[in-house]
C-alpha atoms as a PDB file:
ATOM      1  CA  UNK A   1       0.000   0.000   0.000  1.00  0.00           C
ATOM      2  CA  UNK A   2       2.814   2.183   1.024  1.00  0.00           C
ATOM      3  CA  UNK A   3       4.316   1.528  -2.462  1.00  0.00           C
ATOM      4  CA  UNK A   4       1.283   2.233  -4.287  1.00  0.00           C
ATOM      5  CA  UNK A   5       1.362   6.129  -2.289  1.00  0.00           C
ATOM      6  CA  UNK A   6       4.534   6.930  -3.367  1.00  0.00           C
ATOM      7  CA  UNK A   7       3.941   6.023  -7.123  1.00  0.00           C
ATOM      8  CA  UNK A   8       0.686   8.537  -6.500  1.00  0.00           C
ATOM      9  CA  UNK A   9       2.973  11.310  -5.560  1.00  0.00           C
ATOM     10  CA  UNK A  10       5.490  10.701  -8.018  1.00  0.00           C
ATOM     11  CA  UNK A  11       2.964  11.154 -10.665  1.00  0.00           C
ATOM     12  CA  UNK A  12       1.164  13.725  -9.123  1.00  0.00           C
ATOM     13  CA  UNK A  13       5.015  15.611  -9.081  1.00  0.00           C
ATOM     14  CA  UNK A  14       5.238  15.029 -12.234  1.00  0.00           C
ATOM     15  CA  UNK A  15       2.370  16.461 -13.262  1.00  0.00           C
ATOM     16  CA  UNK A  16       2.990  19.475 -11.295  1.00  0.00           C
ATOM     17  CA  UNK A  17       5.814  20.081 -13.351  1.00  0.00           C
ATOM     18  CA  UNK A  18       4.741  19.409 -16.355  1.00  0.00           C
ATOM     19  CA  UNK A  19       2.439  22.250 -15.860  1.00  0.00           C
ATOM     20  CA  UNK A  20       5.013  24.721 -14.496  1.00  0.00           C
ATOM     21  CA  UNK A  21       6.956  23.919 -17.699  1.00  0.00           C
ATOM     22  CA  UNK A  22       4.095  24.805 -19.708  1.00  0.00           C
ATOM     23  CA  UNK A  23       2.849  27.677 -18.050  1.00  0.00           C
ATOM     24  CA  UNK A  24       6.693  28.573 -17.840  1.00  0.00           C
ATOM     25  CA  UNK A  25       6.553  28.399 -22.061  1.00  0.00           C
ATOM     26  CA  UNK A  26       3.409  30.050 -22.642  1.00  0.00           C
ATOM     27  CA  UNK A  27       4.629  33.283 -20.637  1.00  0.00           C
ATOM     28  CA  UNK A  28       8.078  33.558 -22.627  1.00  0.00           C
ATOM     29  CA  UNK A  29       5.913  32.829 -25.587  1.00  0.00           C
ATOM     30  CA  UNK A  30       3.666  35.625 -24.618  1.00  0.00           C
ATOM     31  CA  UNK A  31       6.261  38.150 -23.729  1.00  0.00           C
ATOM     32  CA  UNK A  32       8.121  37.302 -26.880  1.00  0.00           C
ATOM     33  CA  UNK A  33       5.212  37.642 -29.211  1.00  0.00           C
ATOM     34  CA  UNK A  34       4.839  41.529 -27.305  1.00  0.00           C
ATOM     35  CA  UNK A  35       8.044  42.979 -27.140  1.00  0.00           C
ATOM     36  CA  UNK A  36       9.390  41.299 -31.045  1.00  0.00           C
ATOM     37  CA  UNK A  37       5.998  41.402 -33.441  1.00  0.00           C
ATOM     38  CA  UNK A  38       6.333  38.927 -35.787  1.00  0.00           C
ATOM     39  CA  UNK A  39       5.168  40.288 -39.104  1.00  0.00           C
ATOM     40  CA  UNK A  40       4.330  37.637 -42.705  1.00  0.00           C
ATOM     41  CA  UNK A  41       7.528  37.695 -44.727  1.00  0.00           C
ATOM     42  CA  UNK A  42       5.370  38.167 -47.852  1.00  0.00           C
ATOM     43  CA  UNK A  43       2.299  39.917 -47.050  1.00  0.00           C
ATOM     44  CA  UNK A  44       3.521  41.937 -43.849  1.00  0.00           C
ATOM     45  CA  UNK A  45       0.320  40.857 -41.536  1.00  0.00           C
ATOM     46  CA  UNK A  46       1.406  40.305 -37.670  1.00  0.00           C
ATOM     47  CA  UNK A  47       0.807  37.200 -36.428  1.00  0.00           C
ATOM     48  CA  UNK A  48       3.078  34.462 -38.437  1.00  0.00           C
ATOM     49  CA  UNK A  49       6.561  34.649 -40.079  1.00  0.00           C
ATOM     50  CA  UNK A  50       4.173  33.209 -43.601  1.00  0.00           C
ATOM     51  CA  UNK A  51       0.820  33.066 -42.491  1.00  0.00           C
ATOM     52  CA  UNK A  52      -1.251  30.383 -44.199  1.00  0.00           C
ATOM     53  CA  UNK A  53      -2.782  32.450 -47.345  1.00  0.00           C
ATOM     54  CA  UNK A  54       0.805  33.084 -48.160  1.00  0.00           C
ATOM     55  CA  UNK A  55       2.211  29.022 -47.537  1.00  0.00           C
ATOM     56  CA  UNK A  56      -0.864  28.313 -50.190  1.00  0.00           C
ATOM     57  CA  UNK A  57       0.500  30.607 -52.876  1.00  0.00           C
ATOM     58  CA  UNK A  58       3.916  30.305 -52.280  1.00  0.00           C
ATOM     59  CA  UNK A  59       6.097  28.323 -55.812  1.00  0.00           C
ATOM     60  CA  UNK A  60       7.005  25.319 -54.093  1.00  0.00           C
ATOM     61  CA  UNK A  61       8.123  23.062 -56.945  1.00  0.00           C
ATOM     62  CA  UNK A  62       9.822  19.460 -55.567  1.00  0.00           C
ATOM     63  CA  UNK A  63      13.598  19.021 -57.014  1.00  0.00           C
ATOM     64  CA  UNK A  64      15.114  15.556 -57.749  1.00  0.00           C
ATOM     65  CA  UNK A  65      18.346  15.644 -58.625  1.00  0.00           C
ATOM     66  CA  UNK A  66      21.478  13.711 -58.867  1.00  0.00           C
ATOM     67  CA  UNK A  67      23.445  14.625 -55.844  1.00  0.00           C
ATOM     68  CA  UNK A  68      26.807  14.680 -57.194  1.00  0.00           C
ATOM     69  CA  UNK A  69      26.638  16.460 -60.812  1.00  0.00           C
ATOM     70  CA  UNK A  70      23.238  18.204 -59.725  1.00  0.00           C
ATOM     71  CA  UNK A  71      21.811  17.672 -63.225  1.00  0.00           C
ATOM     72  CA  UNK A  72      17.516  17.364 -62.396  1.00  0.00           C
ATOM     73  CA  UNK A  73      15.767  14.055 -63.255  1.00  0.00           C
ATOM     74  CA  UNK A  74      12.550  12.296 -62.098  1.00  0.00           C
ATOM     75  CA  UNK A  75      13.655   9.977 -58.980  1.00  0.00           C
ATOM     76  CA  UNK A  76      16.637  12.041 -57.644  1.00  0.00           C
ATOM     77  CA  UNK A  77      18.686   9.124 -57.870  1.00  0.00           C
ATOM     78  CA  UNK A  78      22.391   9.562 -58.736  1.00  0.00           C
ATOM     79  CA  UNK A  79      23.463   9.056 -61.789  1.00  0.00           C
ATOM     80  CA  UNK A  80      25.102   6.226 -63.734  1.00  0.00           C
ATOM     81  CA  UNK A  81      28.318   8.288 -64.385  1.00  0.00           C
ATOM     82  CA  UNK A  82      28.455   9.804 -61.109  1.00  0.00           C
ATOM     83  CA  UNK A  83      27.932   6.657 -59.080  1.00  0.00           C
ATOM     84  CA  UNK A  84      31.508   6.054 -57.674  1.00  0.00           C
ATOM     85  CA  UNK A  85      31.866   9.419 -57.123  1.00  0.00           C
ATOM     86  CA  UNK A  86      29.071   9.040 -54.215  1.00  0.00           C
ATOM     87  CA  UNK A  87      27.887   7.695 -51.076  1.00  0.00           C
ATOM     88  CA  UNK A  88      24.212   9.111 -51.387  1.00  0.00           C
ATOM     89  CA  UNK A  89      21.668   7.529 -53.838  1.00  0.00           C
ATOM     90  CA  UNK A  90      19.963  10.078 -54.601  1.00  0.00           C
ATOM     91  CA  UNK A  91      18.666  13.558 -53.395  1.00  0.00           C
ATOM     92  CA  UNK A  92      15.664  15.541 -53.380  1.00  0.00           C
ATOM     93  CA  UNK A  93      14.900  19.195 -52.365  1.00  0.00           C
ATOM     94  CA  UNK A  94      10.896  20.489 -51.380  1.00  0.00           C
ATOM     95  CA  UNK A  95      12.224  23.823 -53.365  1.00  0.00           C
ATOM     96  CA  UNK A  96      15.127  26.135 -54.618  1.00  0.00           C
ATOM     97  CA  UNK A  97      16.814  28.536 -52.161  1.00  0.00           C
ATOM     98  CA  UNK A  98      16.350  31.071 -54.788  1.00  0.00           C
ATOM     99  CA  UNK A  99      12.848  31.557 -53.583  1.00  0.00           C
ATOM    100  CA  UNK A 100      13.324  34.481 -51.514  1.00  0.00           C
ATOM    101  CA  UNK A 101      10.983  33.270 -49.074  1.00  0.00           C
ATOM    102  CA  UNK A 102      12.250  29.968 -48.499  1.00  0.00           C
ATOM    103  CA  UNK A 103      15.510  31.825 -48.159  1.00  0.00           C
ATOM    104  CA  UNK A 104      14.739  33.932 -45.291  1.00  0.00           C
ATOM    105  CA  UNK A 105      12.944  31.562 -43.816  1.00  0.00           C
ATOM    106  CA  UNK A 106      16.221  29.522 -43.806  1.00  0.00           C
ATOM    107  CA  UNK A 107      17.956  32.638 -42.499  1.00  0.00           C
ATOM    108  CA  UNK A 108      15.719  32.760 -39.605  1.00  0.00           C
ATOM    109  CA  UNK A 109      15.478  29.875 -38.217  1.00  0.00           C
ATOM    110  CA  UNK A 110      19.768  28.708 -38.677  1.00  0.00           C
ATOM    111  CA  UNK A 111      20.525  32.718 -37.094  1.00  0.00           C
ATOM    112  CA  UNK A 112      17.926  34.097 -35.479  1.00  0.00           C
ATOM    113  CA  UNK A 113      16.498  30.742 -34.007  1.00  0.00           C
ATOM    114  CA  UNK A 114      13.220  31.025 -34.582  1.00  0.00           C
ATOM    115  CA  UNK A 115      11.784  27.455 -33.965  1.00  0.00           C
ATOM    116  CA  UNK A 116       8.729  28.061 -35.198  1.00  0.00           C
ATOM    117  CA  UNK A 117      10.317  28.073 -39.130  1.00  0.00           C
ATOM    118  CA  UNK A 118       9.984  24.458 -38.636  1.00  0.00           C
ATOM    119  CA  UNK A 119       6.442  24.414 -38.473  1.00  0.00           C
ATOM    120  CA  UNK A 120       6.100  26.012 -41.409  1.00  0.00           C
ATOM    121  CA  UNK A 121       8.761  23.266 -43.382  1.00  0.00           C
ATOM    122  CA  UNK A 122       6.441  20.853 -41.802  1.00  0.00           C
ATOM    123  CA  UNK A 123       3.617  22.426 -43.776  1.00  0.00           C
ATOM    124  CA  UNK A 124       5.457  22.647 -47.463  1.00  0.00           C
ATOM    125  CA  UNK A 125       6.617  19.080 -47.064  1.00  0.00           C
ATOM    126  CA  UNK A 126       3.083  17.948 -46.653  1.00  0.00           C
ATOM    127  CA  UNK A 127       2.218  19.980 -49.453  1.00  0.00           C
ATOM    128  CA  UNK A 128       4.342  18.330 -51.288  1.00  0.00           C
ATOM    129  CA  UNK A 129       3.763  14.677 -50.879  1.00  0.00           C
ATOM    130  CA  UNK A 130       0.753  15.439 -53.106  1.00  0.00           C
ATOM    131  CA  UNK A 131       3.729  14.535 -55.992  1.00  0.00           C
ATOM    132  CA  UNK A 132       3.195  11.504 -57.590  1.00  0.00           C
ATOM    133  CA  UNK A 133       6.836   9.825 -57.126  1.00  0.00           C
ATOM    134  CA  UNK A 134       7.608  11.887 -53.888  1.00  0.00           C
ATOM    135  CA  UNK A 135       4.540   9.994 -51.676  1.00  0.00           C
ATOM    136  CA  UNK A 136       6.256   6.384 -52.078  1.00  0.00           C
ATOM    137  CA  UNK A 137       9.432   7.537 -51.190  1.00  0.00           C
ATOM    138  CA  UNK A 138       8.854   7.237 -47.356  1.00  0.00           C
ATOM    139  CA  UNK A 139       7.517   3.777 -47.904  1.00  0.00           C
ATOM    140  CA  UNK A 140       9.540   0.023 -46.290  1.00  0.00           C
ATOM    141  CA  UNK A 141      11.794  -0.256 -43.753  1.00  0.00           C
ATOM    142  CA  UNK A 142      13.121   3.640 -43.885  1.00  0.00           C
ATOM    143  CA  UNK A 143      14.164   6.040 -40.854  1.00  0.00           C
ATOM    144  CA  UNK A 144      15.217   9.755 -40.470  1.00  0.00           C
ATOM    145  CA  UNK A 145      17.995  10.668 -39.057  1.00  0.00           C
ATOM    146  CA  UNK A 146      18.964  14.831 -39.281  1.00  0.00           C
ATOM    147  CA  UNK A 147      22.045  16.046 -39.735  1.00  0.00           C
ATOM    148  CA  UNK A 148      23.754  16.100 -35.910  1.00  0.00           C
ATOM    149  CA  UNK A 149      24.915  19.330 -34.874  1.00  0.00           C
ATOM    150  CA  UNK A 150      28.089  19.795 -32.515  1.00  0.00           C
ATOM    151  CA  UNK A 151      26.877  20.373 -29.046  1.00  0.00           C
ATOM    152  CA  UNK A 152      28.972  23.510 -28.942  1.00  0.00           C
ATOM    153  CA  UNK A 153      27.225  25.064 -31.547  1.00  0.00           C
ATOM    154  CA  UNK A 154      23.731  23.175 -30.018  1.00  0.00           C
ATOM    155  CA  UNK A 155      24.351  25.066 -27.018  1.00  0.00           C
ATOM    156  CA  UNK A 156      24.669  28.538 -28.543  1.00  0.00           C
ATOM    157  CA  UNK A 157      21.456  27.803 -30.289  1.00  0.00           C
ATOM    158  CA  UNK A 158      19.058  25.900 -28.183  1.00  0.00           C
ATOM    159  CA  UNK A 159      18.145  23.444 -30.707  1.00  0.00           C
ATOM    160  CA  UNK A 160      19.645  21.846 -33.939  1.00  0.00           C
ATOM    161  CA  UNK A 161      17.581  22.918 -36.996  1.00  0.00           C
ATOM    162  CA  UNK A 162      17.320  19.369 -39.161  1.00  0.00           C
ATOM    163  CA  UNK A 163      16.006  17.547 -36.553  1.00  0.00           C
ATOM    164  CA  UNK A 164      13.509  19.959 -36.136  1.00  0.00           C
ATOM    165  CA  UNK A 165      12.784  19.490 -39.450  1.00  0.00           C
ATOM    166  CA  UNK A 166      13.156  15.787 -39.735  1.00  0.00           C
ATOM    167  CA  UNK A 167      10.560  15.764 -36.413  1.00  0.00           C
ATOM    168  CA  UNK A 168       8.249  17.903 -38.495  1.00  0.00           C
ATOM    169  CA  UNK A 169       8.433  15.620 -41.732  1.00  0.00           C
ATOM    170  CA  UNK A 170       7.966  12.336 -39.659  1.00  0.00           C
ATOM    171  CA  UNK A 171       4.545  13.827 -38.557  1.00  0.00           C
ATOM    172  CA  UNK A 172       3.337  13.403 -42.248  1.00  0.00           C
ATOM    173  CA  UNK A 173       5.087  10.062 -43.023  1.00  0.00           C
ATOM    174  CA  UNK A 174       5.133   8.072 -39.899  1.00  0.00           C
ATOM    175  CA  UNK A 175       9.033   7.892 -40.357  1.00  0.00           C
ATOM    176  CA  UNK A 176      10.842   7.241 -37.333  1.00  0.00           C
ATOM    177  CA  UNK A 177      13.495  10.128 -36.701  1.00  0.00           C
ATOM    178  CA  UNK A 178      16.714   8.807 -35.024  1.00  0.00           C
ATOM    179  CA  UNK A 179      18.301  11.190 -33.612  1.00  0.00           C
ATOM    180  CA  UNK A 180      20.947   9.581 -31.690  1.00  0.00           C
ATOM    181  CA  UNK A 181      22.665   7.218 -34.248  1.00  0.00           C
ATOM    182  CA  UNK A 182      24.936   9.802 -35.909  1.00  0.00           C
ATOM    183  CA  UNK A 183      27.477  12.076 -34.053  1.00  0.00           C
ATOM    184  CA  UNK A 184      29.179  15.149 -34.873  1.00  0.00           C
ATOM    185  CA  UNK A 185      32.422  14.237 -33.295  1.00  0.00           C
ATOM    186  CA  UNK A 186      34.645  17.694 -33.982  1.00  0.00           C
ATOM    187  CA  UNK A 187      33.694  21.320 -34.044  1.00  0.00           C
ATOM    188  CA  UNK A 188      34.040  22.510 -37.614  1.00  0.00           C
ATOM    189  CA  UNK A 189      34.292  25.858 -39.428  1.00  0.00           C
ATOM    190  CA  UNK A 190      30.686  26.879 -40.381  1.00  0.00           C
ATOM    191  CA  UNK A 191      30.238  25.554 -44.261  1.00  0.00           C
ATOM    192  CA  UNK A 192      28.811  28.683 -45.567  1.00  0.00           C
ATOM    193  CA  UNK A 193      32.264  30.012 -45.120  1.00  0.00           C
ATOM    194  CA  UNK A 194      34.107  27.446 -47.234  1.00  0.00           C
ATOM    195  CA  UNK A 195      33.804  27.150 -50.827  1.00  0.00           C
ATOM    196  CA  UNK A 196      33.670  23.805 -51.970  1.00  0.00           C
ATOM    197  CA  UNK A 197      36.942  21.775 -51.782  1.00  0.00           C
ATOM    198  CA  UNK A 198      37.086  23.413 -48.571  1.00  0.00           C
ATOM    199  CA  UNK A 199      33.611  22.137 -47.878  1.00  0.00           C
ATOM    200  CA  UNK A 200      34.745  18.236 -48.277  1.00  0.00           C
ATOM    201  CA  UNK A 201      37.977  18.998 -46.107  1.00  0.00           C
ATOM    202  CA  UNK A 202      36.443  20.331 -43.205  1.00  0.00           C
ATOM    203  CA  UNK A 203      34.148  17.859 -42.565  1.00  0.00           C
ATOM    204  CA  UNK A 204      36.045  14.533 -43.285  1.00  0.00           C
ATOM    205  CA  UNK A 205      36.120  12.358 -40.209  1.00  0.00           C
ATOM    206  CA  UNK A 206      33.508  14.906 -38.057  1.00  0.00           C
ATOM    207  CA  UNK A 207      30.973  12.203 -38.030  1.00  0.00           C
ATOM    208  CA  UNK A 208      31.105   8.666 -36.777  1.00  0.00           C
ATOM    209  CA  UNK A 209      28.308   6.013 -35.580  1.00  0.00           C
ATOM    210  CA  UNK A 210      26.971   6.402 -32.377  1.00  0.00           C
ATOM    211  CA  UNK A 211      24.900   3.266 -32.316  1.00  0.00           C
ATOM    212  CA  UNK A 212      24.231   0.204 -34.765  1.00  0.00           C
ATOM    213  CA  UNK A 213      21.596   0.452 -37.273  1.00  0.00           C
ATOM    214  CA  UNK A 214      19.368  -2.294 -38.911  1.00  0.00           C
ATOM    215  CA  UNK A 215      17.219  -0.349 -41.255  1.00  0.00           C
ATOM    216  CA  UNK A 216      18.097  -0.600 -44.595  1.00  0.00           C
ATOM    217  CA  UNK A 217      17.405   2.853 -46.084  1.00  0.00           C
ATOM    218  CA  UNK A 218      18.403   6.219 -44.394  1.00  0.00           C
ATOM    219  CA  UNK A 219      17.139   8.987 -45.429  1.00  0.00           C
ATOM    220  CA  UNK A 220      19.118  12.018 -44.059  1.00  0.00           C
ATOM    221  CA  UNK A 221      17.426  14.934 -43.229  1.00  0.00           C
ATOM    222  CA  UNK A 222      18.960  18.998 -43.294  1.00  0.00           C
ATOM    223  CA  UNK A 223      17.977  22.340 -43.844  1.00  0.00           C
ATOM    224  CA  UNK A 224      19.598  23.537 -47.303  1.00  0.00           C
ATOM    225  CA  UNK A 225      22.078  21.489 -49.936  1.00  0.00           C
ATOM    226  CA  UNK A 226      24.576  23.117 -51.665  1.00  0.00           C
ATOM    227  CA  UNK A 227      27.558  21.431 -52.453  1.00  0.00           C
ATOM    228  CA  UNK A 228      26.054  17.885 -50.314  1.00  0.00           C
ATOM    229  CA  UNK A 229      29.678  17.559 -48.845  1.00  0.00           C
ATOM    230  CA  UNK A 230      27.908  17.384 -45.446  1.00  0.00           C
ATOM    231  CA  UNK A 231      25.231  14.654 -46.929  1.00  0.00           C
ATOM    232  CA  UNK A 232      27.975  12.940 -48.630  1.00  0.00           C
ATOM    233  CA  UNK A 233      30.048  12.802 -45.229  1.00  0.00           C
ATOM    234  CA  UNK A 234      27.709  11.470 -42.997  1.00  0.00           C
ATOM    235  CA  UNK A 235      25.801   8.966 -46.063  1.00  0.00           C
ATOM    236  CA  UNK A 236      29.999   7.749 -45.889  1.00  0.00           C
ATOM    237  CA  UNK A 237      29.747   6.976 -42.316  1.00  0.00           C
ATOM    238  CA  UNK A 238      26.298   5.022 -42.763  1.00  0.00           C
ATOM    239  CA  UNK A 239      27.228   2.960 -45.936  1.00  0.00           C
ATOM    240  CA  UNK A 240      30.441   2.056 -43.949  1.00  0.00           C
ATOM    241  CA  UNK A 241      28.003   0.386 -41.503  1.00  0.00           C
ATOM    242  CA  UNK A 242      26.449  -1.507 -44.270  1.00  0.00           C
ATOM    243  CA  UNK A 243      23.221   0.627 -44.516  1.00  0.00           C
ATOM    244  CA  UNK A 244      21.574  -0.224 -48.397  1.00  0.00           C
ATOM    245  CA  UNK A 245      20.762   2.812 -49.308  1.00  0.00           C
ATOM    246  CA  UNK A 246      21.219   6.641 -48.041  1.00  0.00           C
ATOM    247  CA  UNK A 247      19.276   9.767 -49.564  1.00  0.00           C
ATOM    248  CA  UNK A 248      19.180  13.211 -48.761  1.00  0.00           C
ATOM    249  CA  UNK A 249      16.352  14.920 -48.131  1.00  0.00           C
ATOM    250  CA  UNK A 250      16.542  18.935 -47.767  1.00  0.00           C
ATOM    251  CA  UNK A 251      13.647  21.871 -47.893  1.00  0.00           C
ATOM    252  CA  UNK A 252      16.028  24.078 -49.977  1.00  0.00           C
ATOM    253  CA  UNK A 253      18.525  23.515 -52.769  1.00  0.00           C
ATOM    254  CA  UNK A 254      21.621  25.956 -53.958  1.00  0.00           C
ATOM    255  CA  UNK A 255      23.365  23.420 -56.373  1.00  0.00           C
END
């Protein structure tokens, strides 16, 4: 009986601060949203970085692409010529980074860490399963597994973008996110600094396997691809461990 009491106050506890932690959110949230407005990137109404009129007419057209030469083609996969050259099967992009909107949006949520950006990714890649190819590539024995970030850099900002993302996309797929199979092992110059020799140089040898995997298809999950060093490095890592197949799934594309 005595035993069954404490497991009552434990949970009661627990609820208790489950509460405080929301109540705790919901008052940053609230002083947030009244000292820093956020405005719509495209139409300028307060309330949402793209409010939902705007997500529905923003050009979101789905890339597939080989990863290596970049040329477009129908399935993303690489292609026959550029298959020893890479560790990735294939890649896809929900849209270009051209799109100024998809641009900022980028912008805000990598250096001004605005979580909520994810939300809105969340929203395009649903959007965008409506393509006819793009719905059955989440389908058989598949997991997500973002881009790991260093936890210097997590600590500066409170969160590492792709898995947002990949938590987002999993919502609309019923993809498993795994978060804690790859590691970024080294801190490494920021890539947007590097042009693209530099790109493959800096990160060779930052990632390594945290954990044994079984699935056979990875799909990795980050924010924009531009040269896919960063794809490529980590897709390395996981073939090494005899995963099948590795893609690379972004919501913007520079190549």
């Amino acid at each position: 009986m005595v035993g069954g009491w404490r497991l009552l106050a434990t949970i009661i506890n627990l609820n208790a601060l489950l509460i405080r932690r929301a109540l705790f959110f919901m008052i940053v949230k609230f002083i947030k949203d009244l000292l820093f407005p956020i405005f719509c990137l495209s139409c300028d109404k307060e309330g949402d970085l793209l409010c939902l009129g705007c997500l529905k007419k923003l050009d979101v057209q789905i890339q597939f692409f080989c990863p290596v030469c970049y040329v477009n083609n129908t399935t993303g996969e690489v292609c026959g010529k550029c298959c020893e050259k890479s560790f990735l099967n294939g890649a896809v992009s929900l849209t270009d980074y051209k799109n100024d909107i998809i641009s900022e949006l980028v912008k805000q949520l990598k250096y001004n860490y605005i979580e909520e950006v994810g939300e809105i990714f969340g929203r395009i890649f649903k959007n965008s399963l409506q393509t006819n190819y793009f719905q059955y590539f989440f389908t058989g024995d598949c997991v997500f597994i973002p881009i790991p970030l260093h936890q210097k850099r997590f600590l500066v900002r409170g969160f590492n973008q792709s898995e947002l993302i990949a938590n987002e996309m999993a919502k609309y797929t019923g993809v498993v996110v795994k978060k804690d199979i790859l590691i970024r092992n080294r801190f490494t110059v920021p890539q947007a600094q590097l042009n693209g020799v530099e790109r493959r140089k800096n990160l060779l040898g930052a990632f390594e396997l945290k954990k044994s995997l079984i699935f056979k298809k990875v799909i990795l999950i980050d924010d924009v691809f531009t040269t896919g060093s960063t794809l490529q490095e980590c897709a390395k890592v996981l073939k090494q461990a005899g995963v099948g197949e590795v893609w690379g799934l972004t919501v913007a594309r520079e190549a």
